[in-house]
PDB file of N, CA and C in Angstrom:
ATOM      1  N   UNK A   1      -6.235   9.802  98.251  1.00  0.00           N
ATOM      2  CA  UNK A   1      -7.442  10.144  97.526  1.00  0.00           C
ATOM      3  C   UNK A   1      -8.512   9.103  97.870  1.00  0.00           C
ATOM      4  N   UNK A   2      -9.431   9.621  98.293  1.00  0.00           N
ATOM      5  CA  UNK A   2     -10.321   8.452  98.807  1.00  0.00           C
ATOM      6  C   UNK A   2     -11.023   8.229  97.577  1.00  0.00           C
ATOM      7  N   UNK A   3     -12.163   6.754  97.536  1.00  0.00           N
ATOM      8  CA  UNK A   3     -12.916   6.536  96.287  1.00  0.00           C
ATOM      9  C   UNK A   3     -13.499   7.159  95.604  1.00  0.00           C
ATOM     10  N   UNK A   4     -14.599   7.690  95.865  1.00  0.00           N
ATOM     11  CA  UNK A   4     -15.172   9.093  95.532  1.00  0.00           C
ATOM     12  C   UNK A   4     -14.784   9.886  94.485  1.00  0.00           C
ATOM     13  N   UNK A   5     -13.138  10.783  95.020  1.00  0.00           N
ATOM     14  CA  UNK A   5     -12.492  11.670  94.651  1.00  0.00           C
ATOM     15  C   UNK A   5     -11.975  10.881  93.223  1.00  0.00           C
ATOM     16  N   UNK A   6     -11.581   8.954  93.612  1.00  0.00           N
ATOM     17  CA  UNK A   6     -11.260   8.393  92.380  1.00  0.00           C
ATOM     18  C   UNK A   6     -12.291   8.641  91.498  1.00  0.00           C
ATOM     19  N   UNK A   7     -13.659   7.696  91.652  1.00  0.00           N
ATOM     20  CA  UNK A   7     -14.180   7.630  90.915  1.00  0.00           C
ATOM     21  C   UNK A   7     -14.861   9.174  89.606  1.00  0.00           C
ATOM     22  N   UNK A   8     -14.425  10.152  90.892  1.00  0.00           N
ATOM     23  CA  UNK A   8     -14.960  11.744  90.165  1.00  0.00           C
ATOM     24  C   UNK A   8     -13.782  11.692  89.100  1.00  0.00           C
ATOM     25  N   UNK A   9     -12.438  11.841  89.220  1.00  0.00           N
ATOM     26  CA  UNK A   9     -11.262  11.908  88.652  1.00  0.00           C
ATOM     27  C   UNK A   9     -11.467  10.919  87.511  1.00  0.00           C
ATOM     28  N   UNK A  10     -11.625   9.855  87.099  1.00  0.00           N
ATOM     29  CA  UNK A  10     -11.527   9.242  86.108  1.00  0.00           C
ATOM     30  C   UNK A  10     -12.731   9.443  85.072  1.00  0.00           C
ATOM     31  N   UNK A  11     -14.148   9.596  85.778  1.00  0.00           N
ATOM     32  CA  UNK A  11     -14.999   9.656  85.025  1.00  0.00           C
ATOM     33  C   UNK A  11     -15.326  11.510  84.957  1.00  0.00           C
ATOM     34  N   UNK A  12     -14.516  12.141  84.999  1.00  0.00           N
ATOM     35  CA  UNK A  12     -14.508  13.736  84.592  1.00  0.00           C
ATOM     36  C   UNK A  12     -13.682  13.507  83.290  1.00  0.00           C
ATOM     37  N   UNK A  13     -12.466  12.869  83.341  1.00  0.00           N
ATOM     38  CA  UNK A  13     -11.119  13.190  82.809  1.00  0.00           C
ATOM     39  C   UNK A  13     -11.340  12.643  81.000  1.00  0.00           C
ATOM     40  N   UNK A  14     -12.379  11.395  81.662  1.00  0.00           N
ATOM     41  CA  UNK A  14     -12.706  10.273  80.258  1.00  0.00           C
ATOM     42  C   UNK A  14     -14.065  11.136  79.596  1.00  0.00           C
ATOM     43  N   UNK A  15     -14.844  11.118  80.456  1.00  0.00           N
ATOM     44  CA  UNK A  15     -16.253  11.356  79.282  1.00  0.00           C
ATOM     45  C   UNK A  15     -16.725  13.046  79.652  1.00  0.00           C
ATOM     46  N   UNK A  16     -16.055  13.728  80.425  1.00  0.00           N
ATOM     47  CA  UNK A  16     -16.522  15.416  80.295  1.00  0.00           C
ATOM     48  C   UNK A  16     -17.761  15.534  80.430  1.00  0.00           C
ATOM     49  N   UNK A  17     -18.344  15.013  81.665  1.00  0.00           N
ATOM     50  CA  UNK A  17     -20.043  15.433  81.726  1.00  0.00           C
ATOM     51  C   UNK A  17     -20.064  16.898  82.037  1.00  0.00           C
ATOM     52  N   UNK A  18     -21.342  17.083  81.415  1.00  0.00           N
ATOM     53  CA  UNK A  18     -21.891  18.385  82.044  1.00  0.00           C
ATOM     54  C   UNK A  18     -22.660  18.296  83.239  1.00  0.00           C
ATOM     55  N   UNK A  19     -22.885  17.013  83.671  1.00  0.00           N
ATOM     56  CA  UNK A  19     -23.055  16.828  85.153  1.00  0.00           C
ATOM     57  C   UNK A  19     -22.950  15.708  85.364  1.00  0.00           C
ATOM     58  N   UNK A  20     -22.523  15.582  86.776  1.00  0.00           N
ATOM     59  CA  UNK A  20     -21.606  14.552  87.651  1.00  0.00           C
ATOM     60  C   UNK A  20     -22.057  14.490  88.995  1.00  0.00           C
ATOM     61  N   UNK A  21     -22.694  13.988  89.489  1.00  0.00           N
ATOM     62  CA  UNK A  21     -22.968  13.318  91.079  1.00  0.00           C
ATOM     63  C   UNK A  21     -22.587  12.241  91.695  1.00  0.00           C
ATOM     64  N   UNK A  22     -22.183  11.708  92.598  1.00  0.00           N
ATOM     65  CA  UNK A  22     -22.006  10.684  93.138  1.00  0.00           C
ATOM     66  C   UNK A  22     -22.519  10.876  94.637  1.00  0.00           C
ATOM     67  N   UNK A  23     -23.024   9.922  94.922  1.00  0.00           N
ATOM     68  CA  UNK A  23     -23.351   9.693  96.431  1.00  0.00           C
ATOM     69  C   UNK A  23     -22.747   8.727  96.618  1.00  0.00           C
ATOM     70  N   UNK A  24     -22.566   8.227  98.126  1.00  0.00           N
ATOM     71  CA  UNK A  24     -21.731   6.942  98.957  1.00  0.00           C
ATOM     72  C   UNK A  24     -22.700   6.673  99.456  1.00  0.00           C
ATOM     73  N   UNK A  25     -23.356   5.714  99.083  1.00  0.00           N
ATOM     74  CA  UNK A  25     -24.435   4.952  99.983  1.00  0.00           C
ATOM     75  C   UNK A  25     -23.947   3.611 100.341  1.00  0.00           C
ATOM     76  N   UNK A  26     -22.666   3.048 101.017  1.00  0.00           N
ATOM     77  CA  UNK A  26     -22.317   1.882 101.652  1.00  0.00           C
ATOM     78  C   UNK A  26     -23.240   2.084 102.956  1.00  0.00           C
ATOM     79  N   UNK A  27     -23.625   2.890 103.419  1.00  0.00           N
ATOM     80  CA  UNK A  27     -24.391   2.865 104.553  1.00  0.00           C
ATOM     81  C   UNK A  27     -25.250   1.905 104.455  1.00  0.00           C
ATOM     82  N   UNK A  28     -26.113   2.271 102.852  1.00  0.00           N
ATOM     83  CA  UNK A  28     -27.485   1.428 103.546  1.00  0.00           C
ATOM     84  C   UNK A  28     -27.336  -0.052 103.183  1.00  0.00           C
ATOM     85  N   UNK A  29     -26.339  -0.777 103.123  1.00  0.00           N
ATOM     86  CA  UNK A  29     -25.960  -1.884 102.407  1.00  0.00           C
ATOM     87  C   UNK A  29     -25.473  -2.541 103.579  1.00  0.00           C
ATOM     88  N   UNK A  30     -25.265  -2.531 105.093  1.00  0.00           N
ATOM     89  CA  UNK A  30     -25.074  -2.725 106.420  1.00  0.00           C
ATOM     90  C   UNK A  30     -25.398  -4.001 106.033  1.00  0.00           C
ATOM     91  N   UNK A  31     -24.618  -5.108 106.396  1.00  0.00           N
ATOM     92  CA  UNK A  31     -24.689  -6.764 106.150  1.00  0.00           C
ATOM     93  C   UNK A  31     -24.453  -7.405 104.937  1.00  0.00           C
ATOM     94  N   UNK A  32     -24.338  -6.837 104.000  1.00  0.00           N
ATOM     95  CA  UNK A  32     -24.044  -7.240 102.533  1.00  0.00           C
ATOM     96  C   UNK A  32     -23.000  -7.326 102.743  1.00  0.00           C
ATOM     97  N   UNK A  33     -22.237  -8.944 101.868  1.00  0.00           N
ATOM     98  CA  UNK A  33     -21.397  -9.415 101.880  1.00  0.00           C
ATOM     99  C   UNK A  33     -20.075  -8.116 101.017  1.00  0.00           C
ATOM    100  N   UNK A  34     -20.226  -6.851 100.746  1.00  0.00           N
ATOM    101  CA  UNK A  34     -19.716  -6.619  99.917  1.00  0.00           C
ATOM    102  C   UNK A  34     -19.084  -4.998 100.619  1.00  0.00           C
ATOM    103  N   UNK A  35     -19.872  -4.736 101.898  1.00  0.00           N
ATOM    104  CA  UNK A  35     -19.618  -3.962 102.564  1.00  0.00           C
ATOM    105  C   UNK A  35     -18.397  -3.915 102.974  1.00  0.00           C
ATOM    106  N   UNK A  36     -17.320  -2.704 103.079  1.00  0.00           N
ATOM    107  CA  UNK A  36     -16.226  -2.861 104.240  1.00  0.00           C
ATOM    108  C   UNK A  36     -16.961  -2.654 105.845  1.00  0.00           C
ATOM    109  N   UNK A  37     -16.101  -3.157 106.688  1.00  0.00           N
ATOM    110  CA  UNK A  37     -16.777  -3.452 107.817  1.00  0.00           C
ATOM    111  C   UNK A  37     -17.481  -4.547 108.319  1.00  0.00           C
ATOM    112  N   UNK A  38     -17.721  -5.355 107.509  1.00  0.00           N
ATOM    113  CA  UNK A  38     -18.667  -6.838 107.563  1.00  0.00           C
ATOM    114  C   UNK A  38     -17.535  -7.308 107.819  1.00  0.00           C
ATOM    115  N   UNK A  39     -18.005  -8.588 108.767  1.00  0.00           N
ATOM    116  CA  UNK A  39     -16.954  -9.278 108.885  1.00  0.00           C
ATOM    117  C   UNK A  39     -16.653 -10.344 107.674  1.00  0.00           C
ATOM    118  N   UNK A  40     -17.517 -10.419 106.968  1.00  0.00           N
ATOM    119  CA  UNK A  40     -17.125 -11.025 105.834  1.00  0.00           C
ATOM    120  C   UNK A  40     -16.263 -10.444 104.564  1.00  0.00           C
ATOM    121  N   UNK A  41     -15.903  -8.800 105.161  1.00  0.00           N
ATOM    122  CA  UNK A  41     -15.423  -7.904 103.895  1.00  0.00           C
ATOM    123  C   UNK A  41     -13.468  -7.840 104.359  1.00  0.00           C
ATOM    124  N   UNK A  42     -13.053  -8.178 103.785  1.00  0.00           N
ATOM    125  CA  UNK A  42     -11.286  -8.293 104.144  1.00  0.00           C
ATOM    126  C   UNK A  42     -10.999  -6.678 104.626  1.00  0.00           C
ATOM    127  N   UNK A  43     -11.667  -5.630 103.938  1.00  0.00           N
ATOM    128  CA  UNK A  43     -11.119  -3.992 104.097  1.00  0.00           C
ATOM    129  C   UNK A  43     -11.370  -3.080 105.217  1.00  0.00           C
ATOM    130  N   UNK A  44     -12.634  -3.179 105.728  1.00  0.00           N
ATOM    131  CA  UNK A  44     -12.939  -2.542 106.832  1.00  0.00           C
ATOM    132  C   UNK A  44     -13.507  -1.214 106.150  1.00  0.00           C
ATOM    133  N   UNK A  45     -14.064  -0.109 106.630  1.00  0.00           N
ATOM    134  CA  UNK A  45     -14.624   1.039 106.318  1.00  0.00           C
ATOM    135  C   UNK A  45     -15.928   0.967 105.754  1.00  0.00           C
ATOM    136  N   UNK A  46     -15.872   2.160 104.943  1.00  0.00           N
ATOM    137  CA  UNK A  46     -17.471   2.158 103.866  1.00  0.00           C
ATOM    138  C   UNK A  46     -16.947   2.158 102.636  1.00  0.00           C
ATOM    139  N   UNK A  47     -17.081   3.115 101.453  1.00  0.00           N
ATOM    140  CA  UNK A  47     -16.709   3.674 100.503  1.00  0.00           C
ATOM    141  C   UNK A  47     -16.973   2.609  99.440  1.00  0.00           C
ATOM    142  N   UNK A  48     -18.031   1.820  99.535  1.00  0.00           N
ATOM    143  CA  UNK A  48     -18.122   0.112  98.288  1.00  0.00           C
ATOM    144  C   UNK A  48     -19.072   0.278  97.493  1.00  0.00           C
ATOM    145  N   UNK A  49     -20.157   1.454  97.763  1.00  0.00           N
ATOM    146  CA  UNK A  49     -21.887   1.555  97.050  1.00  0.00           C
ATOM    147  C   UNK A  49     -21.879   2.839  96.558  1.00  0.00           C
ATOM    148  N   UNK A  50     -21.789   3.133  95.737  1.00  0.00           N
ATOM    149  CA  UNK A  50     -22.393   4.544  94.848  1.00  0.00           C
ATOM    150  C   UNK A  50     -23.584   4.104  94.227  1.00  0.00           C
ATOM    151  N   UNK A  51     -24.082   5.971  94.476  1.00  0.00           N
ATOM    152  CA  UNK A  51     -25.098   6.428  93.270  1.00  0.00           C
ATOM    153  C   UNK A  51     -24.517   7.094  92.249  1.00  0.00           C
ATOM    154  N   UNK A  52     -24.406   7.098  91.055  1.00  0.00           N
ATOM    155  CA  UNK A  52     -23.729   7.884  90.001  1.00  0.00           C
ATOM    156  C   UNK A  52     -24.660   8.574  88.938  1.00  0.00           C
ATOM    157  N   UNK A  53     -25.286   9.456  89.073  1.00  0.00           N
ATOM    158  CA  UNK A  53     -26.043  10.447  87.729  1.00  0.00           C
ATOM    159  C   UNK A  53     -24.914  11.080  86.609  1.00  0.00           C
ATOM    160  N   UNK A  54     -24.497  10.490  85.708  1.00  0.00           N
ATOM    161  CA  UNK A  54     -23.487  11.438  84.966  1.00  0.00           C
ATOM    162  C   UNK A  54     -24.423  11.817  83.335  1.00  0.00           C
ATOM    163  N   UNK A  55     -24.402  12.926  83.269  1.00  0.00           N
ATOM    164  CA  UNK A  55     -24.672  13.068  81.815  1.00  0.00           C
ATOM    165  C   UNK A  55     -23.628  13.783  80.904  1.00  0.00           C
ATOM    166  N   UNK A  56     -23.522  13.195  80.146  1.00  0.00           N
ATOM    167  CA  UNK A  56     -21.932  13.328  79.251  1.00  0.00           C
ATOM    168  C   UNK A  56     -22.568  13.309  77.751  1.00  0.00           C
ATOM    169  N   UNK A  57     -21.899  14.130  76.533  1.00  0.00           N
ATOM    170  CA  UNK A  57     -21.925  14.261  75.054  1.00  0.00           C
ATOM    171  C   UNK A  57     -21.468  12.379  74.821  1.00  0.00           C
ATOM    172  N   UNK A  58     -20.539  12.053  75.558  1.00  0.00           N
ATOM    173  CA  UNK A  58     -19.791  10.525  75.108  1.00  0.00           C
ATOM    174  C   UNK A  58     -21.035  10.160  74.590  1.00  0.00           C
ATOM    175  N   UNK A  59     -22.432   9.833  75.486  1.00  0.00           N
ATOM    176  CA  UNK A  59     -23.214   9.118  75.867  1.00  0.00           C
ATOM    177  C   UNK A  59     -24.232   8.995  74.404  1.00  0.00           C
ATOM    178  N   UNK A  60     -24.163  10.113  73.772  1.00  0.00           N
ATOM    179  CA  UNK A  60     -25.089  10.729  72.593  1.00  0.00           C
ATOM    180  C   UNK A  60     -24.851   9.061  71.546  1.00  0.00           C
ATOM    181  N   UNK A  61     -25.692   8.560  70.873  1.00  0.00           N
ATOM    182  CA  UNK A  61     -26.170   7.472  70.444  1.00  0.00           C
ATOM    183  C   UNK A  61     -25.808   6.121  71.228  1.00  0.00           C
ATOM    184  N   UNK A  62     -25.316   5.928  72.134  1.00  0.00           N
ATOM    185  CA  UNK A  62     -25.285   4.638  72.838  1.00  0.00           C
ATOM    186  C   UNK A  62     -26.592   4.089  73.311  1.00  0.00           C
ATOM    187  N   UNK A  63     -26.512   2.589  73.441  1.00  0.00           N
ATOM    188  CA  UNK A  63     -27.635   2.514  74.546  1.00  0.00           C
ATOM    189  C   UNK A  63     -27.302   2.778  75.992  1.00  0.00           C
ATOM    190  N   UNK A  64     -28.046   2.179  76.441  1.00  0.00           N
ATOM    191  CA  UNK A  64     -28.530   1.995  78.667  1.00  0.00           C
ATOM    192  C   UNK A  64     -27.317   1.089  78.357  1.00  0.00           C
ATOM    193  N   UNK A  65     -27.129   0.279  77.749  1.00  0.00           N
ATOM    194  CA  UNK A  65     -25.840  -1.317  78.336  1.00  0.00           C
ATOM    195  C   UNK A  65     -24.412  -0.688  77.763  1.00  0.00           C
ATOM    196  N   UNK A  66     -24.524  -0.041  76.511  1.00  0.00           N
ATOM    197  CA  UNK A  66     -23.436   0.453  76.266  1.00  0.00           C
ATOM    198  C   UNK A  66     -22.199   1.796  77.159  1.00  0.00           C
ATOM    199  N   UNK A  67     -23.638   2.802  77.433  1.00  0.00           N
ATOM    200  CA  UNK A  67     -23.305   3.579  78.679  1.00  0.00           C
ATOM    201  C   UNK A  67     -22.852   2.997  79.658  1.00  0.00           C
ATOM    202  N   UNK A  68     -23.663   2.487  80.391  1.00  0.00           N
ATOM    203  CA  UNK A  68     -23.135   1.423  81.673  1.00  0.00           C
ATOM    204  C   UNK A  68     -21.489   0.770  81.670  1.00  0.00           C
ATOM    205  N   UNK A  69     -21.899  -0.068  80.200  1.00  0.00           N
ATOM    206  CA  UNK A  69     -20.268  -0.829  79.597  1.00  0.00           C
ATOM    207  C   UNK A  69     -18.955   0.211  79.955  1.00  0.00           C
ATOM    208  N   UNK A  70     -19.268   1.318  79.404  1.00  0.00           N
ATOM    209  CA  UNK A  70     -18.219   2.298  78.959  1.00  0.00           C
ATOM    210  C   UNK A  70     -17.948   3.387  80.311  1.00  0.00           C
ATOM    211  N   UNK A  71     -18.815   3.197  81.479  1.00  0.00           N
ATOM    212  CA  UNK A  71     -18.395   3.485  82.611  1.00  0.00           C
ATOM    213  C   UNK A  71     -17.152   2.510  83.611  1.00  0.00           C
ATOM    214  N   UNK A  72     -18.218   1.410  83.844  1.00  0.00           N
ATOM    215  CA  UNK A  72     -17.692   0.504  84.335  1.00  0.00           C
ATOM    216  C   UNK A  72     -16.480  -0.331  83.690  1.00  0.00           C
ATOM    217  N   UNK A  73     -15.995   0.131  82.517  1.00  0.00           N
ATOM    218  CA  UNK A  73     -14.992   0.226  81.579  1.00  0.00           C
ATOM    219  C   UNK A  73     -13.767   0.673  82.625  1.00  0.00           C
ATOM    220  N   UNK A  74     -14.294   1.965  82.905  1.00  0.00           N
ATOM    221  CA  UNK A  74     -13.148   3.382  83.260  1.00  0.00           C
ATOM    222  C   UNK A  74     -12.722   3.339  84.833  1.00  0.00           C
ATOM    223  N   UNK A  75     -13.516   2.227  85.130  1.00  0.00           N
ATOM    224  CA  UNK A  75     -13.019   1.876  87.369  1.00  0.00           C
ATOM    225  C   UNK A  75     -12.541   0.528  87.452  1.00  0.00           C
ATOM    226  N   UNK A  76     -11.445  -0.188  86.334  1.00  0.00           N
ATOM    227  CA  UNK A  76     -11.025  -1.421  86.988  1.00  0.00           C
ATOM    228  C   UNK A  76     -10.152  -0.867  88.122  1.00  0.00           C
ATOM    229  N   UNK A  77      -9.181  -0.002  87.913  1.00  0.00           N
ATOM    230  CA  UNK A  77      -8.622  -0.136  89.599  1.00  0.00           C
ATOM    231  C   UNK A  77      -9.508   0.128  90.754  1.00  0.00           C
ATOM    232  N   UNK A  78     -10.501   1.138  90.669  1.00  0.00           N
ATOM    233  CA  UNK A  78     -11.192   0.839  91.869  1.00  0.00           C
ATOM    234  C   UNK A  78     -12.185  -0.255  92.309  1.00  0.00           C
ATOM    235  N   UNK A  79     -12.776  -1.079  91.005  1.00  0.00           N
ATOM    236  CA  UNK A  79     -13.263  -2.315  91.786  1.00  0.00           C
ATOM    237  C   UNK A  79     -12.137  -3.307  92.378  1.00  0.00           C
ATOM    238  N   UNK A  80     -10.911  -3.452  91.792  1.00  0.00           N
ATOM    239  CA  UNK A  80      -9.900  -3.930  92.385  1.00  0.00           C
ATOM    240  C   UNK A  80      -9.610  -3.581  93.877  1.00  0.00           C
ATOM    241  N   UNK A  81     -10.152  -2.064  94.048  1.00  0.00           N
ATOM    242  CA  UNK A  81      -9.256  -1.692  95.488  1.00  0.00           C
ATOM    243  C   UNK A  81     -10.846  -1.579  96.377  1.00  0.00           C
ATOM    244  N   UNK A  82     -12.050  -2.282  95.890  1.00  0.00           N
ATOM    245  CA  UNK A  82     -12.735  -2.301  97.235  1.00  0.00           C
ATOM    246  C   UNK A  82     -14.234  -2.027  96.612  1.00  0.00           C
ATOM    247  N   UNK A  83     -14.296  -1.194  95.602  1.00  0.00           N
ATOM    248  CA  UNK A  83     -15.640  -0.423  95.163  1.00  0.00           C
ATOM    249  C   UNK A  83     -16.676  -1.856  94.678  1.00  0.00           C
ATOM    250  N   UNK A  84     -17.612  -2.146  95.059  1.00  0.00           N
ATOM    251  CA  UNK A  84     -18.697  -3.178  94.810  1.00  0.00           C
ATOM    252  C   UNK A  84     -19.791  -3.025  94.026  1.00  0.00           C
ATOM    253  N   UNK A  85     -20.467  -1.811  94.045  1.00  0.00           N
ATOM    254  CA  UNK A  85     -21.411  -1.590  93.250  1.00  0.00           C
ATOM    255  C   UNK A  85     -21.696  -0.200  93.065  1.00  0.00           C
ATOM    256  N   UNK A  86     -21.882  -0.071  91.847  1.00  0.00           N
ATOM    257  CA  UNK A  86     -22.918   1.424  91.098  1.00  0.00           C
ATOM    258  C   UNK A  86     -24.289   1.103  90.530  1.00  0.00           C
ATOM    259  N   UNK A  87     -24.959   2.286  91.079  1.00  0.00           N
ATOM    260  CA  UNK A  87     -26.338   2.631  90.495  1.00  0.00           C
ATOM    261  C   UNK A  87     -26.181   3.612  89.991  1.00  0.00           C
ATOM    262  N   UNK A  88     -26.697   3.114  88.481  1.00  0.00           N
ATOM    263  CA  UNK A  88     -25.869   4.289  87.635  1.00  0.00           C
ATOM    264  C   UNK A  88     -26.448   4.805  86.611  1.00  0.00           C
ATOM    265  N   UNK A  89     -26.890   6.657  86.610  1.00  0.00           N
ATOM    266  CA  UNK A  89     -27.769   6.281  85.979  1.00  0.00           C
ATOM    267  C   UNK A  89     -27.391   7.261  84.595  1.00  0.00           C
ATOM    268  N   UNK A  90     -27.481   7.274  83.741  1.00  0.00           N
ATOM    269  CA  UNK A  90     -26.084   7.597  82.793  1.00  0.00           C
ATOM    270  C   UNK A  90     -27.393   8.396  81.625  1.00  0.00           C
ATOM    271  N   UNK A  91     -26.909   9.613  80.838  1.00  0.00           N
ATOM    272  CA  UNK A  91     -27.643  10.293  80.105  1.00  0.00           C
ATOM    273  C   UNK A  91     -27.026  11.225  79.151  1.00  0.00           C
ATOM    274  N   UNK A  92     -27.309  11.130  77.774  1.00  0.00           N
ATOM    275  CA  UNK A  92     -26.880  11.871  76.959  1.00  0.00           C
ATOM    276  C   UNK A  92     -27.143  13.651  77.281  1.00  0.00           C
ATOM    277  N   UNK A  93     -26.837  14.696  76.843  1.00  0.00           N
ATOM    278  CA  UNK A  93     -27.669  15.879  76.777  1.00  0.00           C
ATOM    279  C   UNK A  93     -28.766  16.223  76.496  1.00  0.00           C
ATOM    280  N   UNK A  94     -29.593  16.420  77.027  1.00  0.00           N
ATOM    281  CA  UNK A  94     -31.172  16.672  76.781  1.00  0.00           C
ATOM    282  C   UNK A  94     -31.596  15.875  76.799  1.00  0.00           C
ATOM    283  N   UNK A  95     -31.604  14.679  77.296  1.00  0.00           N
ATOM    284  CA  UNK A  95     -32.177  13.697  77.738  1.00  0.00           C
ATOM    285  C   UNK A  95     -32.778  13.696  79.169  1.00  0.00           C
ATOM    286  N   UNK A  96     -34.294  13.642  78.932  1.00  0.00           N
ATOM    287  CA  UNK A  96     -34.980  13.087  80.221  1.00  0.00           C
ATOM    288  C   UNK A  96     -34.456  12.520  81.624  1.00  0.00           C
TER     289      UNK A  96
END
């Protein structure tokens, strides 16, 4: 299961958005210490930078830090296995 497929799988299973995107943008991150493929990165490949739009009911009275919290909550094994960063941009229902 590549990252992606992780990160879709855990954050479907936990907070039930009514919408879910992810993009892989390790591309544009080419030299960042955090990249696979750098020679500074132990893993080799891409798969380390997402974009994440999720809007989920969970989300309904939290803030921006609490959302965020309660994502990045739900991927310790994948920052463990390589994932570096999310842009993330997280929204209750009917929210803007």
């Amino acid at each position: 299961m590549t990252m992606q497929e992780r990160i879709v799988a855990r954050l479907t299973d936990a907070l039930k958005p009514e919408k879910l995107a992810i993009v892989d943008e390790s591309d544009r991150h080419a030299g960042h210490a955090g990249v696979r493929g750098n020679p500074g990165h132990a893993r080799g490949g891409g798969g380390t930078h997402y974009r994440v739009t999720i809007v989920s009911p969970k989300f309904t009275g939290l803030s921006r830090v609490a959302r965020h919290r309660l994502v990045y909550d739900l991927l310790p094994a994948e920052f463990a296995d390589g994932l570096h960063a999310l842009a993330l941009e997280a929204k209750a229902p009917g929210e803007p």
